[in-house]
C-alpha atoms as a PDB file:
ATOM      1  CA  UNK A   1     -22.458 -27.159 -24.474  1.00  0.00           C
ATOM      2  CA  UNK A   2     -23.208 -27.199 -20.814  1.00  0.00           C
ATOM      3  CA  UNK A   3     -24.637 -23.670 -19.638  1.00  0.00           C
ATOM      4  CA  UNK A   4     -22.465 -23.307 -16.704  1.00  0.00           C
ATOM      5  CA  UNK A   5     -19.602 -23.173 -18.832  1.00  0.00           C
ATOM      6  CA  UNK A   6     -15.962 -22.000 -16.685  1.00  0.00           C
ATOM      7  CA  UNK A   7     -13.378 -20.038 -18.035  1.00  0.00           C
ATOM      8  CA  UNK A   8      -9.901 -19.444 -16.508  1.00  0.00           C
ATOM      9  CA  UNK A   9      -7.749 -16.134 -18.125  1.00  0.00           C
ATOM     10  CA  UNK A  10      -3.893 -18.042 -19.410  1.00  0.00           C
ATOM     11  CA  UNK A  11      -1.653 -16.374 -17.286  1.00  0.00           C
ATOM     12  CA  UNK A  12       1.630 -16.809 -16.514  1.00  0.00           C
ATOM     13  CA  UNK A  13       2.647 -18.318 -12.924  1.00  0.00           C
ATOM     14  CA  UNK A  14       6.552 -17.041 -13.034  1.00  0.00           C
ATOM     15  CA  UNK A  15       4.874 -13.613 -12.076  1.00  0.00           C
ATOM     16  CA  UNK A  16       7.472 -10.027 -11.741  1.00  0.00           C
ATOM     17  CA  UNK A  17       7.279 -10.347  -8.353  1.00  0.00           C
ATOM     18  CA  UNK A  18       8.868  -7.166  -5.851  1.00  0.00           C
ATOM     19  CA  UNK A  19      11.965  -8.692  -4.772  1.00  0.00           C
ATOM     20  CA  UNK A  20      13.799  -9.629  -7.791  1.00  0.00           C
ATOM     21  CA  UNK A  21      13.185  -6.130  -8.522  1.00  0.00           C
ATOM     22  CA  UNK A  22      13.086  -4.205  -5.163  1.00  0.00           C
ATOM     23  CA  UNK A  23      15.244  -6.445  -2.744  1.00  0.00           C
ATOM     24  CA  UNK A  24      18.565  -4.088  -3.181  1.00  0.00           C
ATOM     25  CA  UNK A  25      16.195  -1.155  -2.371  1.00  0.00           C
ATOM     26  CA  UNK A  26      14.527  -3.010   0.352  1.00  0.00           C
ATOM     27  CA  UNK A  27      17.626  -3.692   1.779  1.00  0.00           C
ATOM     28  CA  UNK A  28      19.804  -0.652   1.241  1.00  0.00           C
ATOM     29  CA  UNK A  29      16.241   1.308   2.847  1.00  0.00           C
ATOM     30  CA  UNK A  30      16.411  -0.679   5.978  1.00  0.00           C
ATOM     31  CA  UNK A  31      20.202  -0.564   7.111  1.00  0.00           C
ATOM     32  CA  UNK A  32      20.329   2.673   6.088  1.00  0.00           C
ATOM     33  CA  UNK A  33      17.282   3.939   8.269  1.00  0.00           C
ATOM     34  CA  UNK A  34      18.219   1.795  10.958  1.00  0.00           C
ATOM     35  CA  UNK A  35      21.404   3.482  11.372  1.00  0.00           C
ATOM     36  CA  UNK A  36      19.517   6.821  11.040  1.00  0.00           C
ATOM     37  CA  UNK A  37      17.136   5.736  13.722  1.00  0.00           C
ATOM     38  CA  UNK A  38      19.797   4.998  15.940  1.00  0.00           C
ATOM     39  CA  UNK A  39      21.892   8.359  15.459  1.00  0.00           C
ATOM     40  CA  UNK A  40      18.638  10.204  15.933  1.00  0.00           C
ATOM     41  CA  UNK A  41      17.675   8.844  19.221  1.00  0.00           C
ATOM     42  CA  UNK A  42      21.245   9.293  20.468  1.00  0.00           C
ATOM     43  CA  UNK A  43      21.440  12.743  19.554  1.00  0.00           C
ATOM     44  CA  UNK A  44      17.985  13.920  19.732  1.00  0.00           C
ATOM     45  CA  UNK A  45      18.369  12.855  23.761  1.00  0.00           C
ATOM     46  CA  UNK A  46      21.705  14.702  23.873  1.00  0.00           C
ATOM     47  CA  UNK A  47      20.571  17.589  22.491  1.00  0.00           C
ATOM     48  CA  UNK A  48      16.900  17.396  23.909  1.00  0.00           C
ATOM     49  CA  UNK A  49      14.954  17.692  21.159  1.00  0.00           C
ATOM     50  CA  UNK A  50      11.323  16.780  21.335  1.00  0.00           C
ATOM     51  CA  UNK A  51      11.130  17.281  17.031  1.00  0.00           C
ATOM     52  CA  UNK A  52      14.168  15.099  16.331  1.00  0.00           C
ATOM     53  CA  UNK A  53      12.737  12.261  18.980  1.00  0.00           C
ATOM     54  CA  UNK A  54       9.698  12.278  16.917  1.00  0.00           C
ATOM     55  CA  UNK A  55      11.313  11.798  13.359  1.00  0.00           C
ATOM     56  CA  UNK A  56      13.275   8.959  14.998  1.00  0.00           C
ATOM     57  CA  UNK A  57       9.873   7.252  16.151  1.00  0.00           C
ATOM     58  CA  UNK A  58       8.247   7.618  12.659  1.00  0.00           C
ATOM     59  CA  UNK A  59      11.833   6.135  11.224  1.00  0.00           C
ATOM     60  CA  UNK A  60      11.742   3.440  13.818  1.00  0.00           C
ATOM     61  CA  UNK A  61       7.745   2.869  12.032  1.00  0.00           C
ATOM     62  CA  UNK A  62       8.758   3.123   8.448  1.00  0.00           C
ATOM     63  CA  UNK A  63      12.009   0.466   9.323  1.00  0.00           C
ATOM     64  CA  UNK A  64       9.462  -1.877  10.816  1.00  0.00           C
ATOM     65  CA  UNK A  65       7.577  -1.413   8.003  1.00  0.00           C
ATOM     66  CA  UNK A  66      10.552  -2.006   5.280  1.00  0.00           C
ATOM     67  CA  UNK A  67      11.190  -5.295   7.173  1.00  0.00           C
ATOM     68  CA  UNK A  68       7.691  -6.101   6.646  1.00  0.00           C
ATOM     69  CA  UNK A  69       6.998  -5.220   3.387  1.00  0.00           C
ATOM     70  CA  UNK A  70      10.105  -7.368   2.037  1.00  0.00           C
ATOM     71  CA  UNK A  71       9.078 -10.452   4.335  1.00  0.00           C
ATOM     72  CA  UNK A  72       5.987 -10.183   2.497  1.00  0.00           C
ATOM     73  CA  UNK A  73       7.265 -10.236  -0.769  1.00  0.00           C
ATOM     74  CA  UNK A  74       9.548 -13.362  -0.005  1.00  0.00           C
ATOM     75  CA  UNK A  75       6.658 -15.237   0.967  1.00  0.00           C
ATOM     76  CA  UNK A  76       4.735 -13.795  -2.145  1.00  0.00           C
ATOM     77  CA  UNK A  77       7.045 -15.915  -4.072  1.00  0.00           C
ATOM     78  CA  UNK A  78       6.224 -18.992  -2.644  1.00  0.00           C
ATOM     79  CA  UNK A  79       4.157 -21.260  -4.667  1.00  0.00           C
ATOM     80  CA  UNK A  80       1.214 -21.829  -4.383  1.00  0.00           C
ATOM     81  CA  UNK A  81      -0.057 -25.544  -2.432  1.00  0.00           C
ATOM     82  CA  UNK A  82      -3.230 -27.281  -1.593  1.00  0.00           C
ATOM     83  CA  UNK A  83      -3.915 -25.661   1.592  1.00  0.00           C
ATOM     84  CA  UNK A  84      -2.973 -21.807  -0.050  1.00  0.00           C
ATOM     85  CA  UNK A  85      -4.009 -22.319  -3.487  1.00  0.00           C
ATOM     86  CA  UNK A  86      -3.317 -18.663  -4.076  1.00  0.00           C
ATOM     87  CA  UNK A  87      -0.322 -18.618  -2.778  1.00  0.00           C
ATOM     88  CA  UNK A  88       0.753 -15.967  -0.369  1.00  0.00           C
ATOM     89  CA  UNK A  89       0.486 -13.241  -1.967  1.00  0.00           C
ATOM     90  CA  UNK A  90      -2.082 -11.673   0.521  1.00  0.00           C
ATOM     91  CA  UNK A  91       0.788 -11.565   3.276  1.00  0.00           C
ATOM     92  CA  UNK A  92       1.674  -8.116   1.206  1.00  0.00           C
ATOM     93  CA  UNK A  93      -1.727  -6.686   1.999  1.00  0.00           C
ATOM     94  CA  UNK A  94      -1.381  -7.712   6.054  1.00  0.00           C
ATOM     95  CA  UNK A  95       2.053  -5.973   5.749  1.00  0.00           C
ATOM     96  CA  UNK A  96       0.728  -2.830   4.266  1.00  0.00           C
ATOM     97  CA  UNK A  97      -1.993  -2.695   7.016  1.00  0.00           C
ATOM     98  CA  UNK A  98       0.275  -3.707   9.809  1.00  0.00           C
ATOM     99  CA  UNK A  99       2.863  -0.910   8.394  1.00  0.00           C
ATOM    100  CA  UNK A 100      -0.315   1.470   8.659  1.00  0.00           C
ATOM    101  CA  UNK A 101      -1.272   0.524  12.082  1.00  0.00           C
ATOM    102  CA  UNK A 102       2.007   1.028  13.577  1.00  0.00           C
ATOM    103  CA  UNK A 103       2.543   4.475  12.115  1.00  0.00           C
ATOM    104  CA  UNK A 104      -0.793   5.409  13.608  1.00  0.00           C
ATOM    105  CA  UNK A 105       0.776   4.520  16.967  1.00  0.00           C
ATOM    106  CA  UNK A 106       3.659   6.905  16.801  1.00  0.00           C
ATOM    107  CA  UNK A 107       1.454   9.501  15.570  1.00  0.00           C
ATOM    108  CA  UNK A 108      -0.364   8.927  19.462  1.00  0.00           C
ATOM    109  CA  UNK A 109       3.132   8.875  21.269  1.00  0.00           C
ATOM    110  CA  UNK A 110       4.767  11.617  19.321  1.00  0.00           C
ATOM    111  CA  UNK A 111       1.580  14.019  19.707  1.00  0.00           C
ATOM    112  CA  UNK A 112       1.654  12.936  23.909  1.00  0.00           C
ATOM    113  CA  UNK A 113       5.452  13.767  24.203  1.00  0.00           C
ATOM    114  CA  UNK A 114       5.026  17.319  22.224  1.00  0.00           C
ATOM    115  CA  UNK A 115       2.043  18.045  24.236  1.00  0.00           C
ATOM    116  CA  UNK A 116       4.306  17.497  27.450  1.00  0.00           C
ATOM    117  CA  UNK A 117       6.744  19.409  25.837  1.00  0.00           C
ATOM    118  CA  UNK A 118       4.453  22.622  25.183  1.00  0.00           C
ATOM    119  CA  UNK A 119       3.741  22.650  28.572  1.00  0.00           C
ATOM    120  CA  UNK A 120       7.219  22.618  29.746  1.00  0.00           C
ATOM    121  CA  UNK A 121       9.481  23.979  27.184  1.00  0.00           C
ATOM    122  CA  UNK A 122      13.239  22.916  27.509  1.00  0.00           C
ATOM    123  CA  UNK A 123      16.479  24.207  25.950  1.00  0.00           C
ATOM    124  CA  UNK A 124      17.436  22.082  22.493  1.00  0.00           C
ATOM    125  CA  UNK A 125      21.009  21.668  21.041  1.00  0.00           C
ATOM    126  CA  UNK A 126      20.155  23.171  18.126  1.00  0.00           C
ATOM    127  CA  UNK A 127      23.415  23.024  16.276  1.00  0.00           C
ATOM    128  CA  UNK A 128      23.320  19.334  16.797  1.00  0.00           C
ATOM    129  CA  UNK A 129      19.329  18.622  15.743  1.00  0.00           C
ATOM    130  CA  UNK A 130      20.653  20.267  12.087  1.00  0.00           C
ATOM    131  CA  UNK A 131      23.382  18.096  11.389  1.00  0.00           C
ATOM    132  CA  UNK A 132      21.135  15.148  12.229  1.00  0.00           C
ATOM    133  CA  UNK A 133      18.027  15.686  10.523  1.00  0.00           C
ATOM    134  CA  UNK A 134      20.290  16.969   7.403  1.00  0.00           C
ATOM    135  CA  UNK A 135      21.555  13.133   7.012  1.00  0.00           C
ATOM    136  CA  UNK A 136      17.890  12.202   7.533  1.00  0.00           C
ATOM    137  CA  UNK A 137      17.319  14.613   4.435  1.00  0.00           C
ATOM    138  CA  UNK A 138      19.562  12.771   2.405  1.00  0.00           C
ATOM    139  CA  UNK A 139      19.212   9.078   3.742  1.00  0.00           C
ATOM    140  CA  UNK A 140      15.348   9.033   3.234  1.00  0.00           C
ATOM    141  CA  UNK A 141      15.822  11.295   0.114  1.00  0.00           C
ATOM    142  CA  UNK A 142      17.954   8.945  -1.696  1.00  0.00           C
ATOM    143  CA  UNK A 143      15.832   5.396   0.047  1.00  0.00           C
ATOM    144  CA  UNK A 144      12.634   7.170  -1.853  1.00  0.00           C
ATOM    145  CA  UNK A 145      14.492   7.752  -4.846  1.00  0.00           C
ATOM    146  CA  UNK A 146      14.855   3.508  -4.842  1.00  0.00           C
ATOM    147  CA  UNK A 147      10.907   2.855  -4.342  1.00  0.00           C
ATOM    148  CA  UNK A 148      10.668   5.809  -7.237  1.00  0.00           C
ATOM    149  CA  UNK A 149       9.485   3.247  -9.722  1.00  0.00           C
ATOM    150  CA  UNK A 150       6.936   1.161  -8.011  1.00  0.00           C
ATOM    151  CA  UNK A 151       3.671   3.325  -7.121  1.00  0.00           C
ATOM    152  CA  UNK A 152       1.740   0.656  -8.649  1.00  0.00           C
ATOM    153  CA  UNK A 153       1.969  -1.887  -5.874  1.00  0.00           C
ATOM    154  CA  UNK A 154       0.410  -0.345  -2.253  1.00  0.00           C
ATOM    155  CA  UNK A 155       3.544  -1.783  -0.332  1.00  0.00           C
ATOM    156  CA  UNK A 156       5.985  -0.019  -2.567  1.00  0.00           C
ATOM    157  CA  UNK A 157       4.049   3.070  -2.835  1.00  0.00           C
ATOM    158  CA  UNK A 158       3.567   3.233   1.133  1.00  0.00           C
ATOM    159  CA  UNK A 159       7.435   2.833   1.597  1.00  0.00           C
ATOM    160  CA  UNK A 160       8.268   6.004  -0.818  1.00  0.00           C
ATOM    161  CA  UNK A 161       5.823   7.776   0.121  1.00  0.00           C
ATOM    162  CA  UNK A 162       7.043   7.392   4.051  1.00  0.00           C
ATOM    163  CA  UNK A 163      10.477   7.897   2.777  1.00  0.00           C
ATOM    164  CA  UNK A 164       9.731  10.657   0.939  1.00  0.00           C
ATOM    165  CA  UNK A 165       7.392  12.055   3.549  1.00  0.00           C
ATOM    166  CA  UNK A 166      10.370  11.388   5.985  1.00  0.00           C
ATOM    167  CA  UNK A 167      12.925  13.839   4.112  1.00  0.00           C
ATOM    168  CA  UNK A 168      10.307  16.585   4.007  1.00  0.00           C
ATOM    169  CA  UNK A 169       9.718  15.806   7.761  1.00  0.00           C
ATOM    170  CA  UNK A 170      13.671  16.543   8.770  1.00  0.00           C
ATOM    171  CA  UNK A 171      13.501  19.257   6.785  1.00  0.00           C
ATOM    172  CA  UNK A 172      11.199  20.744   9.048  1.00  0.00           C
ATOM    173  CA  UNK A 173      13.274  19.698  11.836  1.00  0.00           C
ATOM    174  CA  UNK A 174      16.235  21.746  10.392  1.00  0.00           C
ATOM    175  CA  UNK A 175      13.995  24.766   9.938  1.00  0.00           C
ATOM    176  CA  UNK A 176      12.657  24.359  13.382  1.00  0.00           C
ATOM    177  CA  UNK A 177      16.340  24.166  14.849  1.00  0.00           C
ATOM    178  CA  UNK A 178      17.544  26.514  12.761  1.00  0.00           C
ATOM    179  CA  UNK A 179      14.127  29.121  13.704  1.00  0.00           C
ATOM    180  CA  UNK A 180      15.506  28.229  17.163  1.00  0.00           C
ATOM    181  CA  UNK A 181      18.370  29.362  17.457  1.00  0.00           C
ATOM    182  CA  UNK A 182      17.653  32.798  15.797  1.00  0.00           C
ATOM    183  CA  UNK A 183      14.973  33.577  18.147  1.00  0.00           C
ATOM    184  CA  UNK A 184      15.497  31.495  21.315  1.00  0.00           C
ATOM    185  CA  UNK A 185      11.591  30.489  21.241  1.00  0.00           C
ATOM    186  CA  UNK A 186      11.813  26.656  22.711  1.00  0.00           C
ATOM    187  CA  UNK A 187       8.276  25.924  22.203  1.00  0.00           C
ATOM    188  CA  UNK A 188       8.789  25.510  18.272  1.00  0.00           C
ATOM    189  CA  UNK A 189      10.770  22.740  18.856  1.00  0.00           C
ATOM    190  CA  UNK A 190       7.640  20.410  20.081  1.00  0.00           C
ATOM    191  CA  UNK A 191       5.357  22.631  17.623  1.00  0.00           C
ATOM    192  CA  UNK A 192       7.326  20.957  15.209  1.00  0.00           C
ATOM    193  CA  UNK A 193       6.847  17.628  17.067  1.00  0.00           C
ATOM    194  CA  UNK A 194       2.959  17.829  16.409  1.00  0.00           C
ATOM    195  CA  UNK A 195       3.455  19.329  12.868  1.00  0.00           C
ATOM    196  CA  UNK A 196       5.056  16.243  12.038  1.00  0.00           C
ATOM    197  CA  UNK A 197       2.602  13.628  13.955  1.00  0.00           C
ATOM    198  CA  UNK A 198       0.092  15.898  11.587  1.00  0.00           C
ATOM    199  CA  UNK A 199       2.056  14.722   8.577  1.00  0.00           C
ATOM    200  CA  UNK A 200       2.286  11.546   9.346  1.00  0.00           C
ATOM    201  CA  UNK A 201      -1.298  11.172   9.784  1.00  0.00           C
ATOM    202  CA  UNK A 202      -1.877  12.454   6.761  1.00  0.00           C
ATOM    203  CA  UNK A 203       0.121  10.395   4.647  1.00  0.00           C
ATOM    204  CA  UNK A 204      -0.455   6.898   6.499  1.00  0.00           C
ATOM    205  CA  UNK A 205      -4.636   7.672   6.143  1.00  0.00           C
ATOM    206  CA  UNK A 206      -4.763   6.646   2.458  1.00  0.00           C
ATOM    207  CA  UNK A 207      -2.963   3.530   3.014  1.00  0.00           C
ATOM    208  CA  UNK A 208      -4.613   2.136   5.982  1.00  0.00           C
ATOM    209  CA  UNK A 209      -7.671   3.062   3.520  1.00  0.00           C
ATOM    210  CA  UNK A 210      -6.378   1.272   0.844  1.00  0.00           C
ATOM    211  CA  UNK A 211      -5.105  -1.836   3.111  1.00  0.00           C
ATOM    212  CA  UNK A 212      -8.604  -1.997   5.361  1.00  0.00           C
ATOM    213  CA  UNK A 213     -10.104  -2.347   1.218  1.00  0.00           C
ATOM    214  CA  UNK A 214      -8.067  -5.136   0.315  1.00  0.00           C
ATOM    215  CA  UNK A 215      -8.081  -6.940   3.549  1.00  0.00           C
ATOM    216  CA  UNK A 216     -12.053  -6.912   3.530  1.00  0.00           C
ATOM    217  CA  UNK A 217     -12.047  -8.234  -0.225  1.00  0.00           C
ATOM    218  CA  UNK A 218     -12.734  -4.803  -1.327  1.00  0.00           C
ATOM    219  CA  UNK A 219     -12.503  -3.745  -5.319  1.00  0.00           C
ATOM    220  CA  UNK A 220      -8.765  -2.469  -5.712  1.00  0.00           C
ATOM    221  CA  UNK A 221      -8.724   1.677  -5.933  1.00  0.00           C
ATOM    222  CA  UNK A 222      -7.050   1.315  -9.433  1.00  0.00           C
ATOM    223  CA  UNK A 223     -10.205  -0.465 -10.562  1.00  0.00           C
ATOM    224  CA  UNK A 224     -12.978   0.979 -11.770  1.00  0.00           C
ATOM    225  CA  UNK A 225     -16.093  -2.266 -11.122  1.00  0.00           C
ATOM    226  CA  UNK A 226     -18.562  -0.165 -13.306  1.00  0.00           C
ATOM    227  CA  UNK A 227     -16.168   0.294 -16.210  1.00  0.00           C
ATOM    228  CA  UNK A 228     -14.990  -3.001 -15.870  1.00  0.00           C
ATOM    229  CA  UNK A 229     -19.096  -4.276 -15.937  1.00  0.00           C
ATOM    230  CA  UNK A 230     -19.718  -1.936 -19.225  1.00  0.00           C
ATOM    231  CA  UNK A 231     -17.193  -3.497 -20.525  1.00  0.00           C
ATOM    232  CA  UNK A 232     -17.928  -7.037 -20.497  1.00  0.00           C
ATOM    233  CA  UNK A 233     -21.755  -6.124 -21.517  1.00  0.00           C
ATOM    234  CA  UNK A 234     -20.286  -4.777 -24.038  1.00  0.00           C
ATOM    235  CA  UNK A 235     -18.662  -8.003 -25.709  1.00  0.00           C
ATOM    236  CA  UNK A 236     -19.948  -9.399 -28.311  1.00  0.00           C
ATOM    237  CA  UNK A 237     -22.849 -11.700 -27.909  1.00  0.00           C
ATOM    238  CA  UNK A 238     -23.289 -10.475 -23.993  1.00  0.00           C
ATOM    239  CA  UNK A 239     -26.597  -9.708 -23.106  1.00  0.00           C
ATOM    240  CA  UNK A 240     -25.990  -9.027 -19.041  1.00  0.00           C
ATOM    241  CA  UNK A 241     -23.531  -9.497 -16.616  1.00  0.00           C
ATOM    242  CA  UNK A 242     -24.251 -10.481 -13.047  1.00  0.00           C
ATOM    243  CA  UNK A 243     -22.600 -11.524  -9.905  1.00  0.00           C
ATOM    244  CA  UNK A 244     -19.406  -9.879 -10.781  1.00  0.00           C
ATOM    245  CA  UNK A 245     -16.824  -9.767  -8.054  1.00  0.00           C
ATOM    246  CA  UNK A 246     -13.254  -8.244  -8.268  1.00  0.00           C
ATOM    247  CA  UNK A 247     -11.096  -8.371  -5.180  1.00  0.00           C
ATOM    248  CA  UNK A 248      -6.918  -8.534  -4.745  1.00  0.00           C
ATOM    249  CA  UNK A 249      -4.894 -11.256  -4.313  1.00  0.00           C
ATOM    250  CA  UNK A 250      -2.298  -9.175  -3.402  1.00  0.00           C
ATOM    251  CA  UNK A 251      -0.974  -5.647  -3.732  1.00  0.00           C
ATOM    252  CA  UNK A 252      -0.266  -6.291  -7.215  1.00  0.00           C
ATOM    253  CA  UNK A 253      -3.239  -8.727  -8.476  1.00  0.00           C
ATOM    254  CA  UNK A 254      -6.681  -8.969  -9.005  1.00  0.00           C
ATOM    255  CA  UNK A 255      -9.073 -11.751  -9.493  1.00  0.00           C
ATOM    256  CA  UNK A 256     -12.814 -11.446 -10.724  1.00  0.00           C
ATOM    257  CA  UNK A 257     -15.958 -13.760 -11.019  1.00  0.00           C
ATOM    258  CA  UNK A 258     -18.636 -12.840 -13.165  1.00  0.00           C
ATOM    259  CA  UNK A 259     -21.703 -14.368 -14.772  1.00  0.00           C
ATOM    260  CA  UNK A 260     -22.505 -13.848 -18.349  1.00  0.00           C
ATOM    261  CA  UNK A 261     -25.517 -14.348 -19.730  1.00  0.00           C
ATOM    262  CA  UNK A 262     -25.022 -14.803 -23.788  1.00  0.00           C
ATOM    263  CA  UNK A 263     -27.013 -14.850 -26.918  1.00  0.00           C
ATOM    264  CA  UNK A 264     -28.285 -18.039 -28.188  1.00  0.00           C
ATOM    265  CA  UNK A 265     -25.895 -18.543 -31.447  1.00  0.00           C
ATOM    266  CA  UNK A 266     -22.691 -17.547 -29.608  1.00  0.00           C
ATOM    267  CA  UNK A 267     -19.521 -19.737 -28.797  1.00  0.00           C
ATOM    268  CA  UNK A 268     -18.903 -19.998 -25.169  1.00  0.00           C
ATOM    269  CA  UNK A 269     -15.172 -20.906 -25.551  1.00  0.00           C
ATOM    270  CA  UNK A 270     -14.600 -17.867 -27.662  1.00  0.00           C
ATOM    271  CA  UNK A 271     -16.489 -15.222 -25.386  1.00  0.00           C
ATOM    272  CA  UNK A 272     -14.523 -16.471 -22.644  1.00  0.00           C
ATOM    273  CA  UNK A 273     -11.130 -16.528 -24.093  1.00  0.00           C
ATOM    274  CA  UNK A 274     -11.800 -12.839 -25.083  1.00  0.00           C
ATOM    275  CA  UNK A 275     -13.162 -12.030 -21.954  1.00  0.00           C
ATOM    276  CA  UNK A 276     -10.055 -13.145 -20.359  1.00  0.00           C
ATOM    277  CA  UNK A 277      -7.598 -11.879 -22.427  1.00  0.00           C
ATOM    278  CA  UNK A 278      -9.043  -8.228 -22.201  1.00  0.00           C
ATOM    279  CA  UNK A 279      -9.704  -8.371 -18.416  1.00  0.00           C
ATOM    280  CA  UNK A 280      -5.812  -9.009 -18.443  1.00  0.00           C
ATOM    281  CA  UNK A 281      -4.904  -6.717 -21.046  1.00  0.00           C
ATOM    282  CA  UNK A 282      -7.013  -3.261 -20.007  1.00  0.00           C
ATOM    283  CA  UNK A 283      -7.705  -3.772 -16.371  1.00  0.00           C
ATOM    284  CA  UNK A 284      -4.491  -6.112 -14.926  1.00  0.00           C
ATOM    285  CA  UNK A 285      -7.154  -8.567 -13.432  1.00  0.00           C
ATOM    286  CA  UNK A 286      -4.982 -11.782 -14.384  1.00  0.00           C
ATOM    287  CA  UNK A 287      -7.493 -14.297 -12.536  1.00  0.00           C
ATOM    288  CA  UNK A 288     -10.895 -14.191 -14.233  1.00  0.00           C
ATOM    289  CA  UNK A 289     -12.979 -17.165 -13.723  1.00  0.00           C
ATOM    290  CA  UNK A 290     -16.324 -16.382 -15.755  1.00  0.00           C
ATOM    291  CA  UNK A 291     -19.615 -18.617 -15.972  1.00  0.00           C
ATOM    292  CA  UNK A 292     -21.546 -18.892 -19.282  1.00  0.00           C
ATOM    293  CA  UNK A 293     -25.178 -18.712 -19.066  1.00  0.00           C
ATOM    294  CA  UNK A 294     -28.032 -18.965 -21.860  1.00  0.00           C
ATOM    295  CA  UNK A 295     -31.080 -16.419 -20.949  1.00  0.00           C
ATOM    296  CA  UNK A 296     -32.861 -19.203 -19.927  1.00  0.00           C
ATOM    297  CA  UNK A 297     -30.457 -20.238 -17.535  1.00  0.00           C
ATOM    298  CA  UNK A 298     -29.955 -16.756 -16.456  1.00  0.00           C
ATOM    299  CA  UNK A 299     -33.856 -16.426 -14.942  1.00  0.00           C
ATOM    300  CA  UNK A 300     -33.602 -19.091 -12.981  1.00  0.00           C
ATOM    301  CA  UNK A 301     -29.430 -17.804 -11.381  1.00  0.00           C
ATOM    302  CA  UNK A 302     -29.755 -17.489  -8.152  1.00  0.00           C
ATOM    303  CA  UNK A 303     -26.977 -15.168  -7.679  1.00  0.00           C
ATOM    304  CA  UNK A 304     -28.636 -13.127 -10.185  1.00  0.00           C
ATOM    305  CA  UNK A 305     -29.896 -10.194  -7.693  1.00  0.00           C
ATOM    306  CA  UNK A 306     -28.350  -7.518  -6.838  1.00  0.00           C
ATOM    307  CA  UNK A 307     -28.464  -8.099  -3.592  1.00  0.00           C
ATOM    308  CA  UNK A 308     -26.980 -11.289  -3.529  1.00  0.00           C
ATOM    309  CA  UNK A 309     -23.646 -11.903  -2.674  1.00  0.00           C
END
């Protein structure tokens, strides 16, 4: 049996993939906030409000990053060739970080333009700014309710929670209006504007976290690497694992490499078929790709360091 023995988890190619089960939502989402978007930029100028301007700009980012997300998952589905013998699947991490980036942007502009606004308060229409961000209530309230299902894939998660996140944000626009005209205080309108750009921060962070991790080859967050280590030690016959590498091939899979060093008397076909099938079956890493190494072998690995990547 040659020591370097190679072993490749069965998995199935004809993978669940986002758009057979999210391309309604994707698409219902997207018309429905562009036409939000659009109302809210009309009205938020007619009515001058600096708060409904801002929930039209972080709209305007979560639309973008709707179309994104679901051109990502399209070319997710592509097969995999010569040149991308993974496929595409990583487009869905790029989308997830792009989505991130931009949102970061209107935080900037929508801080800038309440900062102005604090500075030179200005009647708002408040009547107006509550009808408006009440169909933002509902619009993003019922596009969240479609992602509901999906928290396990960052793209999916990062478009409910932004929906979500949007139809807590216009309800804080309606407050605002509404504290507005019972008190005739202006300067809560762009108070609300930088409460929001707050929120928004706050809620992109952990996904430009999580999309910086997968872009660099990072582990993904729902992995645990030192569980998934003990684990394999723990296999029969194992006497060390080393060189063990788990990054994503996309927001929904993970691959890993590993070297195990086993006991004289055990079969390397069997360890590795186990391996594989419980790699798939506890931790979702569907791509395992594990080298078989006697003790002997083992001292003489070169990857066997720490240190070494």
């Amino acid at each position: 049996m040659d020591p370097h023995d190679h072993g490749h988890a069965a998995h199935d190619h004809g993978h669940d993939h986002a758009p057979a089960r999210f391309g309604a939502a994707f698409a219902i989402g997207a018309t429905l906030n562009i036409l939000l978007v659009a109302a809210q930029v009309v009205w938020g100028i007619a009515a001058n409000s600096m708060a409904l301007l801002a929930d039209a700009a972080h709209n305007a980012g979560d639309v973008l990053g709707l179309l994104l997300a679901w051109g990502a998952y399209v070319l997710g589905q592509r097969q995999p060739t010569a040149r991308r013998t993974y496929g595409w699947g990583r487009s869905t991490i790029l989308a997830a970080l792009v989505n991130a980036m931009v949102l970061l942007v209107s935080v900037g502009a929508i801080a800038v333009g309440a900062v102005q606004r604090l500075a030179e308060p200005a009647a708002v229409g408040e009547t107006t700014v509550m009808w408006v961000a009440g169909a933002g209530i509902v619009i993003n309230g019922c596009t969240a309710v479609l992602f509901a299902r999906g928290h396990d894939d960052l793209n999916i998660r990062a478009a409910f929670l932004h929906m979500a996140g949007d139809a807590a944000i216009s309800a804080g626009v309606v407050v605002a209006a509404i504290a507005i005209l019972l008190t005739g205080q202006l300067w809560i309108d762009p108070l609300a504007g930088l409460a929001i750009a707050a929120l928004i921060l706050v809620s992109t962070w952990g996904v430009l976290r999580d999309a910086v991790n997968l872009a660099m080859d990072g582990v993904p967050s729902r992995i645990a690497q030192h569980e998934v280590k003990a684990w394999l030690a723990d296999l029969p016959g194992v006497v060390e694992v080393h060189d063990l590498h788990i990054w994503a091939l996309s927001t929904t899979e993970a691959a890993l490499t590993a070297h195990l060093v086993r006991a004289e008397q055990v079969n390397d076909q069997e360890l590795i078929r186990s391996a594989c099938h419980g790699l798939a079956a506890r931790f979702h890493i569907g791509h395992a790709t594990l080298q078989v190494e006697t003790a002997a072998v083992a001292a003489a690995c070169r990857l066997r360091p720490a240190d070494v990547v």
